[in-house]
C-alpha atoms as a PDB file:
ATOM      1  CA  UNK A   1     -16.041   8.578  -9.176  1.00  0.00           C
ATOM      2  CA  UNK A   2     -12.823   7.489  -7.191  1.00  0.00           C
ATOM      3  CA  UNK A   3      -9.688   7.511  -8.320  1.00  0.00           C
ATOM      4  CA  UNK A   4      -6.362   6.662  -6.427  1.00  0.00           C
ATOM      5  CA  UNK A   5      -3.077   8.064  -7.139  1.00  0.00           C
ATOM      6  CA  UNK A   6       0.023   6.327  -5.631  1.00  0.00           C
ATOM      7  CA  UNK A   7       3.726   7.974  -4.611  1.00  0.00           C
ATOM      8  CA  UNK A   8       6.617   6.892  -2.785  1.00  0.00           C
ATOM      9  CA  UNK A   9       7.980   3.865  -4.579  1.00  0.00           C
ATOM     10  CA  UNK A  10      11.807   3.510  -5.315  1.00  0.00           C
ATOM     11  CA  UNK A  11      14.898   1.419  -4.732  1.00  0.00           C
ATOM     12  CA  UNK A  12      16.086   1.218  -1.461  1.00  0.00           C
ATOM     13  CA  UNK A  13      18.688  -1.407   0.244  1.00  0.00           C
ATOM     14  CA  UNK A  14      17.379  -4.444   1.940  1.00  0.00           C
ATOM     15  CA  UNK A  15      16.799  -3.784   5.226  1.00  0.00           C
ATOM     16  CA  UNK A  16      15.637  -0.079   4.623  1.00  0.00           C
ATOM     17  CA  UNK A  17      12.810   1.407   4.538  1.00  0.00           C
ATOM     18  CA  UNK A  18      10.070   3.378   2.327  1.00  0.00           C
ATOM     19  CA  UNK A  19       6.761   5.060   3.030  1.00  0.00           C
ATOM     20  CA  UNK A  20       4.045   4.877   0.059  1.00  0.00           C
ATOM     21  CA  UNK A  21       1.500   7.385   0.290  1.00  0.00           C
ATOM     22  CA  UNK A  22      -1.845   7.069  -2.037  1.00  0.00           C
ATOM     23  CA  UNK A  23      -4.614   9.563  -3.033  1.00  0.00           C
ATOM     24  CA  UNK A  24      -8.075   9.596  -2.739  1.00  0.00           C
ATOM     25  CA  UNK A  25     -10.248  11.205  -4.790  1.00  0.00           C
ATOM     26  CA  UNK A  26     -14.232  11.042  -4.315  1.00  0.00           C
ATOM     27  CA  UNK A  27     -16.915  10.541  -1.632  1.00  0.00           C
ATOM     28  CA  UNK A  28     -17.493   8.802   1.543  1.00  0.00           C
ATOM     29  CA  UNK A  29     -13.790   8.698   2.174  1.00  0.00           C
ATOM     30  CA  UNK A  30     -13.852   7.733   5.752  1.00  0.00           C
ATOM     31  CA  UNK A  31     -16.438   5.087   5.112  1.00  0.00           C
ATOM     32  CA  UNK A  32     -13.966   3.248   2.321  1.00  0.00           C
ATOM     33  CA  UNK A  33     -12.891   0.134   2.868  1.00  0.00           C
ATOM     34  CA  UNK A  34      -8.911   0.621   1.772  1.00  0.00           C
ATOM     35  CA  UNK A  35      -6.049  -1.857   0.460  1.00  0.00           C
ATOM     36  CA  UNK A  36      -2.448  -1.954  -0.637  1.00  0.00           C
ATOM     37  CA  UNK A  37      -1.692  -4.987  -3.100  1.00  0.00           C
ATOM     38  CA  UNK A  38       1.578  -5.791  -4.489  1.00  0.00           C
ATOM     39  CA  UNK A  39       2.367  -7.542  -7.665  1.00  0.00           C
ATOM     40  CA  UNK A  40       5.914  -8.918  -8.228  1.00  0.00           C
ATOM     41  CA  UNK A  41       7.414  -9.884 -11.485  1.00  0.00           C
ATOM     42  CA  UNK A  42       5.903 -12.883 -12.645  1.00  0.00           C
ATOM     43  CA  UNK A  43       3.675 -13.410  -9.676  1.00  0.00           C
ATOM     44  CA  UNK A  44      -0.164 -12.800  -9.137  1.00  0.00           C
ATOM     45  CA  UNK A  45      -1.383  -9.255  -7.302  1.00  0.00           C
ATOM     46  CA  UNK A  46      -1.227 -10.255  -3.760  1.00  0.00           C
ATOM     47  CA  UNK A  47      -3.090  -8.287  -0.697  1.00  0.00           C
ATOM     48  CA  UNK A  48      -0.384  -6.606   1.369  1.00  0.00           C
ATOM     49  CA  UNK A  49      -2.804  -4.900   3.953  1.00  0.00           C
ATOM     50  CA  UNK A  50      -6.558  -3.605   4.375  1.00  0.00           C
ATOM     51  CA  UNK A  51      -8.244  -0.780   6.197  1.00  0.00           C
ATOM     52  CA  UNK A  52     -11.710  -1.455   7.136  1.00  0.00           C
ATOM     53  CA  UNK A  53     -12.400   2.202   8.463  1.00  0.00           C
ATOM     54  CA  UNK A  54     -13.200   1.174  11.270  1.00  0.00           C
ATOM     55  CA  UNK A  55      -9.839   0.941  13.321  1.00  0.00           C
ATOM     56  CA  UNK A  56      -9.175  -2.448  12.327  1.00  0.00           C
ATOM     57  CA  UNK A  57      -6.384  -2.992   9.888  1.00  0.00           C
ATOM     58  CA  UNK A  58      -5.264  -6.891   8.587  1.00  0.00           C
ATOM     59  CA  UNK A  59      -1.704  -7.903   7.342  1.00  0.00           C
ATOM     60  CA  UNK A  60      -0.278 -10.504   4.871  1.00  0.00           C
ATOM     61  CA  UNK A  61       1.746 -13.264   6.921  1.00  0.00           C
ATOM     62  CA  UNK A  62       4.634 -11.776   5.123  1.00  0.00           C
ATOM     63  CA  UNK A  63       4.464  -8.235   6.249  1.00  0.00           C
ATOM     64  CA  UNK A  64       3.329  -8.537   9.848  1.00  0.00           C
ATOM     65  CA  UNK A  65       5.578  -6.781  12.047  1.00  0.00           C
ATOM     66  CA  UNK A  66       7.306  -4.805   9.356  1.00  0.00           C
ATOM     67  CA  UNK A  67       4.628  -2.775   7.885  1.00  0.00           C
ATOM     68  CA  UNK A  68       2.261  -0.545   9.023  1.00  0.00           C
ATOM     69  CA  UNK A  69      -1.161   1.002   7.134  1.00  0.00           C
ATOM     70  CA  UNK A  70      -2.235   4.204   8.345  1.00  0.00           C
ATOM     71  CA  UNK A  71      -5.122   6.964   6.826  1.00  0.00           C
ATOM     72  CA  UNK A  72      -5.635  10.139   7.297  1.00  0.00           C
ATOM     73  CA  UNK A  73      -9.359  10.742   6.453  1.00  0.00           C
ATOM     74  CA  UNK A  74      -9.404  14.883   6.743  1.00  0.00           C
ATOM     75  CA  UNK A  75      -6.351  14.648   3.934  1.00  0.00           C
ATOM     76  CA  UNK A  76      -7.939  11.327   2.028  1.00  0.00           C
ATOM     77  CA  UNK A  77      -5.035   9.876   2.018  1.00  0.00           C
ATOM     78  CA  UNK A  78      -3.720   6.102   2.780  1.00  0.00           C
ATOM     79  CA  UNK A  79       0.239   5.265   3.716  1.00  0.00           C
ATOM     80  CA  UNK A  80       2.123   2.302   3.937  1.00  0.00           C
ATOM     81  CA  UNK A  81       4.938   2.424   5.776  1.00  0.00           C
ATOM     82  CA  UNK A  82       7.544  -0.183   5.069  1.00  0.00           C
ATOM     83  CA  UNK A  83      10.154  -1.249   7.007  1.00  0.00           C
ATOM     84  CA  UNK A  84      13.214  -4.072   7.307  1.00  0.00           C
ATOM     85  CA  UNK A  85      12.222  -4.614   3.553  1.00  0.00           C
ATOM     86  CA  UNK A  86      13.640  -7.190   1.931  1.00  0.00           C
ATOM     87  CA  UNK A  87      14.434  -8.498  -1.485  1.00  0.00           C
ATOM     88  CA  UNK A  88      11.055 -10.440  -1.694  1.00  0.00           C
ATOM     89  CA  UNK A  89       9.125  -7.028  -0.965  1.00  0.00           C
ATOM     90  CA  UNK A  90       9.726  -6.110  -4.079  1.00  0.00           C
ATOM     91  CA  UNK A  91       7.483  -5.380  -6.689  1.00  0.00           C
ATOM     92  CA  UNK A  92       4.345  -2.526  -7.888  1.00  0.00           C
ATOM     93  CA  UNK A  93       2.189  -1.707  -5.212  1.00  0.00           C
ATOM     94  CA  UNK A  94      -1.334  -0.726  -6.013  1.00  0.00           C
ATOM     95  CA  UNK A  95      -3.763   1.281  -3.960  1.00  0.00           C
ATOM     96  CA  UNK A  96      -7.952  -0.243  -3.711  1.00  0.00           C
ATOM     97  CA  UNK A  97     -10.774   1.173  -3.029  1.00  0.00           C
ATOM     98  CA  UNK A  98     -14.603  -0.411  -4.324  1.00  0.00           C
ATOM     99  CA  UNK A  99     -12.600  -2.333  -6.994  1.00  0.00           C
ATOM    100  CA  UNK A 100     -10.870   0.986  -8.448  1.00  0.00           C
ATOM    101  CA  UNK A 101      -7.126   0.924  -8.649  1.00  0.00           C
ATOM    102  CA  UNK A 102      -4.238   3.505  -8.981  1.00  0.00           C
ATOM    103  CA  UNK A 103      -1.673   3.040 -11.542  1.00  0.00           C
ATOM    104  CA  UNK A 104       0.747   1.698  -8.832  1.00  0.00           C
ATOM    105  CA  UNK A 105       4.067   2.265  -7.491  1.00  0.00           C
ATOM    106  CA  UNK A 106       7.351   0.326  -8.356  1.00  0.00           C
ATOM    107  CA  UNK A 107       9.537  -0.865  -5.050  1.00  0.00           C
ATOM    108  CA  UNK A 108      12.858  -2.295  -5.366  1.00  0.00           C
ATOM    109  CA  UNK A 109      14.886  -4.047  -2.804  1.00  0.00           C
ATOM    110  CA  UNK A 110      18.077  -4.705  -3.840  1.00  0.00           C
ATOM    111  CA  UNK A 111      20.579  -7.388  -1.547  1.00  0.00           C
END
């Protein structure tokens, strides 16, 4: 059974930057298709970037050029490294993997 634990989340200034880091834990790892989602207050959870497994990683519009997605299959881990974030970034930011979800991490970008 998978489940995903997410870290990293804070407030930071516009402009700055955060890394999120989430936890696997089950099987076939390396084979996982893996996501970061984002929710922000009031808004609907939103795909922020996806991991095929295969060396192919897709971006949100929004995010291109700013963040980057990275795994680490010997640790089982998934990070999300965010950078020139901006008020709009913020939000909880959820780790996926086969429809399971963590309990999410809160990012604030204050102006």
């Amino acid at each position: 059974q998978v489940q995903l634990v997410e870290s990293g989340g804070g407030l930071v200034q516009a402009g700055g930057s955060l890394r999120l880091s989430c936890a696997f834990s089950g099987s076939f790892f390396s084979l996982t298709v893996m996501s970061w989602y984002r929710q922000a207050p009031g808004k609907e959870r939103e795909l922020v970037a996806l991991d095929s497994g295969g060396g192919s990683t897709v971006y949100a519009d929004s995010v291109k050029g700013r963040f980057i997605m990275s795994r680490d299959n010997a640790k089982k881990t998934v990070a999300l490294q965010m950078n020139s974030l901006k008020p709009e970034d913020t939000g909880v930011y959820f780790c996926d993997a086969r429809a399971v979800w963590g309990e999410g991490t809160l990012v604030t970008v204050s102006s």
